[in-house]
C-alpha atoms as a PDB file:
ATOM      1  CA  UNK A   1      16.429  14.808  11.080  1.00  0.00           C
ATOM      2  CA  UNK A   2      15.465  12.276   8.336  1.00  0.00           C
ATOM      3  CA  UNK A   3      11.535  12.410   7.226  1.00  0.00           C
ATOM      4  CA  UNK A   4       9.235   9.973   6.098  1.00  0.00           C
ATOM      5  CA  UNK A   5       6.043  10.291   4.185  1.00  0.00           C
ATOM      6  CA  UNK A   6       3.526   7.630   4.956  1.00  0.00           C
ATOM      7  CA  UNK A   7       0.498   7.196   2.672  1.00  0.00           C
ATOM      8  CA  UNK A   8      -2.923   5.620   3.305  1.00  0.00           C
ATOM      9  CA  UNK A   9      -4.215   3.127   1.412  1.00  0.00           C
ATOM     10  CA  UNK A  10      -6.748   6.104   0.624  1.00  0.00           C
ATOM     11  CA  UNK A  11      -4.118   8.309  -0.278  1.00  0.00           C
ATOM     12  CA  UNK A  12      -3.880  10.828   2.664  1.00  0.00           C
ATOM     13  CA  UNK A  13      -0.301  11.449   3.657  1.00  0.00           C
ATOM     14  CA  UNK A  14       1.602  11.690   6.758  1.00  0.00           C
ATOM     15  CA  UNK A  15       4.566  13.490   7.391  1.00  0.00           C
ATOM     16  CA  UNK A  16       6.491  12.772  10.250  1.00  0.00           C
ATOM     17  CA  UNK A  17      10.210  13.842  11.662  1.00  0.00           C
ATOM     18  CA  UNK A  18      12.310  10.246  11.595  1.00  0.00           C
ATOM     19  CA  UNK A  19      14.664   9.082  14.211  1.00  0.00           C
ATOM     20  CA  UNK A  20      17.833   7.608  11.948  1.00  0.00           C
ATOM     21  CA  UNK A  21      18.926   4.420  13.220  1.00  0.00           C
ATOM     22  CA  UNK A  22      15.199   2.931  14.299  1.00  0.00           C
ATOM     23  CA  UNK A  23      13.354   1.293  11.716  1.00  0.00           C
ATOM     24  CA  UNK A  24      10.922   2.979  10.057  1.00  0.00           C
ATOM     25  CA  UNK A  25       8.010   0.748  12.171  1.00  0.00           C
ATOM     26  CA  UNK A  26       9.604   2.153  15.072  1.00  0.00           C
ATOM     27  CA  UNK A  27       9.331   5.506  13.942  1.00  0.00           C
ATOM     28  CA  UNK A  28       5.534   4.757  12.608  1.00  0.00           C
ATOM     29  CA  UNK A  29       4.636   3.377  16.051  1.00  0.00           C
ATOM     30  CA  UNK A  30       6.114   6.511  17.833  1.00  0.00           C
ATOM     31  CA  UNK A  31       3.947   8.921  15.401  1.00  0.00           C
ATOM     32  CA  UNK A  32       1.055   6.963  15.785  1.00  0.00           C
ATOM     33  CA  UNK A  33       0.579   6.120  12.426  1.00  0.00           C
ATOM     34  CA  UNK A  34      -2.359   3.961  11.784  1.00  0.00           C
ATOM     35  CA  UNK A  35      -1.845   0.987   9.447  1.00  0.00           C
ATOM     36  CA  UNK A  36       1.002  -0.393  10.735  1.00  0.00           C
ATOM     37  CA  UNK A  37       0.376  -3.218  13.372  1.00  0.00           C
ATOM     38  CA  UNK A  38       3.369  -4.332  14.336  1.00  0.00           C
ATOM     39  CA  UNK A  39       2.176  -7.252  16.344  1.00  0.00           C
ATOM     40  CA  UNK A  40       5.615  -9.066  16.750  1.00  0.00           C
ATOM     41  CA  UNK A  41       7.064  -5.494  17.688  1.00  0.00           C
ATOM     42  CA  UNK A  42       9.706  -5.535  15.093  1.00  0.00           C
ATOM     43  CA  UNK A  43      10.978  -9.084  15.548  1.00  0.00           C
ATOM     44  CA  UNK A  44      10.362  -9.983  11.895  1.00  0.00           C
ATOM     45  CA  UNK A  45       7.789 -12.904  13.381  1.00  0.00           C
ATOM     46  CA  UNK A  46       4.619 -11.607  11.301  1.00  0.00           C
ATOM     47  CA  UNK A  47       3.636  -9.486   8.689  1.00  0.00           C
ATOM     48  CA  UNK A  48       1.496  -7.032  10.290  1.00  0.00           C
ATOM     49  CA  UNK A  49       3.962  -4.021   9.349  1.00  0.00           C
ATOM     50  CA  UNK A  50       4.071  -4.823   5.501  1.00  0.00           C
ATOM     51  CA  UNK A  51       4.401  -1.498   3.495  1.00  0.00           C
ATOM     52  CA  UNK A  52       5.502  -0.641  -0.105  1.00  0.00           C
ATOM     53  CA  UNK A  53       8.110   1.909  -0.249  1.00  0.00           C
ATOM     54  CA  UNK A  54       8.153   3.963  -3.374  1.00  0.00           C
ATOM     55  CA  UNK A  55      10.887   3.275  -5.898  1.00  0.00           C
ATOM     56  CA  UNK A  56      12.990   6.267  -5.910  1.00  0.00           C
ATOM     57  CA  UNK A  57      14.998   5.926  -2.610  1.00  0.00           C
ATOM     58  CA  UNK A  58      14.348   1.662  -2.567  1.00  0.00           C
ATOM     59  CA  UNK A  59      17.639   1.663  -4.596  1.00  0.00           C
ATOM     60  CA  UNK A  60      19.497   2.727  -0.758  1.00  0.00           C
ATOM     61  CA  UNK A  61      17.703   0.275   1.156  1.00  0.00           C
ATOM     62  CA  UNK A  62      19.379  -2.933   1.966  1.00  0.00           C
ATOM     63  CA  UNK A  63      18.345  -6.106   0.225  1.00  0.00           C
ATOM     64  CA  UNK A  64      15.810  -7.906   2.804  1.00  0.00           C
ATOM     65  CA  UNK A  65      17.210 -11.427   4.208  1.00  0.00           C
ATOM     66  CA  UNK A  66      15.576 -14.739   3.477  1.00  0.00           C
ATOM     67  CA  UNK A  67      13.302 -14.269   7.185  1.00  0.00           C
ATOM     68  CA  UNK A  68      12.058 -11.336   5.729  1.00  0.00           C
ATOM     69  CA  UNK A  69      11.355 -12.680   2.544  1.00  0.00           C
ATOM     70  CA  UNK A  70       9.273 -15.330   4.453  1.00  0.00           C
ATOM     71  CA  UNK A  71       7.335 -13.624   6.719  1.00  0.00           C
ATOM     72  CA  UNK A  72       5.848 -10.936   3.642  1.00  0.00           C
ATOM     73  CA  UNK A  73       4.360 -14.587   2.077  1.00  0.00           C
ATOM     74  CA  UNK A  74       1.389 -14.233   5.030  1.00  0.00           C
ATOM     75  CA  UNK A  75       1.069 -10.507   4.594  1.00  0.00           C
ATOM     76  CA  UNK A  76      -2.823 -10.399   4.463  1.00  0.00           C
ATOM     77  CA  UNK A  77      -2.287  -7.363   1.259  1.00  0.00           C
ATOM     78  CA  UNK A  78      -0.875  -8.882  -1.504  1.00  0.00           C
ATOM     79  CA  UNK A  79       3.129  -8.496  -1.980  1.00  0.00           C
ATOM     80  CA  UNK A  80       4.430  -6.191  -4.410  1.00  0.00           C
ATOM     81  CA  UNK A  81       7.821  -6.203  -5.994  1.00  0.00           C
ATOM     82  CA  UNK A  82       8.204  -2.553  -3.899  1.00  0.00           C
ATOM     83  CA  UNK A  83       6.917  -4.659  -0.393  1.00  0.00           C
ATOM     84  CA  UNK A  84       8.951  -4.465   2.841  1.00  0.00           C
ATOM     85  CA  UNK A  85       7.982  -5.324   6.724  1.00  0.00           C
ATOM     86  CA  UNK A  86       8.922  -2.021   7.681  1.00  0.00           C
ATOM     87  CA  UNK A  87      10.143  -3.286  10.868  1.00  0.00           C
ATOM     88  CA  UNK A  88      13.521  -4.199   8.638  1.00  0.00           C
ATOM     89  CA  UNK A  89      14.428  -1.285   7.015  1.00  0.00           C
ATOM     90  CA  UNK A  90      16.506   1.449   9.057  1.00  0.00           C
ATOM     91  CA  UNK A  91      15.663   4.836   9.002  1.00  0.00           C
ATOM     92  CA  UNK A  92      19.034   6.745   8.055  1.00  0.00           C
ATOM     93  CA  UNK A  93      19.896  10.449   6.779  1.00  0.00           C
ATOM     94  CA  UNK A  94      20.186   8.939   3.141  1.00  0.00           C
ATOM     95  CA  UNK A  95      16.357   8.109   3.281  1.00  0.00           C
ATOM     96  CA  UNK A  96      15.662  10.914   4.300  1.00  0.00           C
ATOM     97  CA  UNK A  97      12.007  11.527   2.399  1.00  0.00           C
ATOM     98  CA  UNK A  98      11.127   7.936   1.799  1.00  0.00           C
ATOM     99  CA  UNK A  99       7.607   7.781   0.959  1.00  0.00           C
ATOM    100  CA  UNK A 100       5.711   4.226   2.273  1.00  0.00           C
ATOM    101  CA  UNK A 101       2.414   3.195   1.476  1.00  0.00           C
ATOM    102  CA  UNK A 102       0.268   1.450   3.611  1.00  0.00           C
ATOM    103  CA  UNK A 103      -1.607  -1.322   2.665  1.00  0.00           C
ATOM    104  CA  UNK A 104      -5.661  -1.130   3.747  1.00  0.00           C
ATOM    105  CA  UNK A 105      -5.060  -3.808   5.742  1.00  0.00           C
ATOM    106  CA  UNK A 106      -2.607  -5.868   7.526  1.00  0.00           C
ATOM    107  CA  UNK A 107      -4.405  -9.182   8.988  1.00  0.00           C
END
């Protein structure tokens, strides 16, 4: 089973076990993971699960579509070159310790 480390914007860290093939909102939501809203529930409609993953396993993740690419101009933290809506990416064994950061807030 995949992990994921999710950091606060104050730096304490979460990790949780990952279920591949959900997104990695999905598998924040089910750990109850504060900091990621998810008010569209993963439809790519808002920004309200904006997160920065770290750069060493980026590299594996897909490029994001144009919608994505949208939606992260009304995140309410500013975007970063290493920003995502976590509700795009896929959790799969080849991610398998992704560290995200949270942003302090989200709207």
């Amino acid at each position: 089973m995949p992990k994921i480390v999710f950091i606060d914007a104050d730096g304490t860290e979460h990790p949780v076990d990952a279920k591949a093939g959900v997104s990695i909102m999905e598998n924040a939501i089910a750990n109850n993971i504060d900091g990621i809203e998810a008010e569209c529930g993963g439809s790519c409609m808002c920004a309200t699960c904006h997160c920065f993953i770290e750069d060493e396993l980026a590299a594996r993740i897909p490029a994001m579509e144009s919608d994505e690419d949208e939606m992260l101009g009304f995140a309410a933290e500013e975007r970063r070159p290493s920003s995502r809506l976590s509700c795009q990416v896929k959790m799969t064994d080849e991610l398998d310790g992704i560290v995200v950061h949270l942003p302090a807030e989200q709207t």
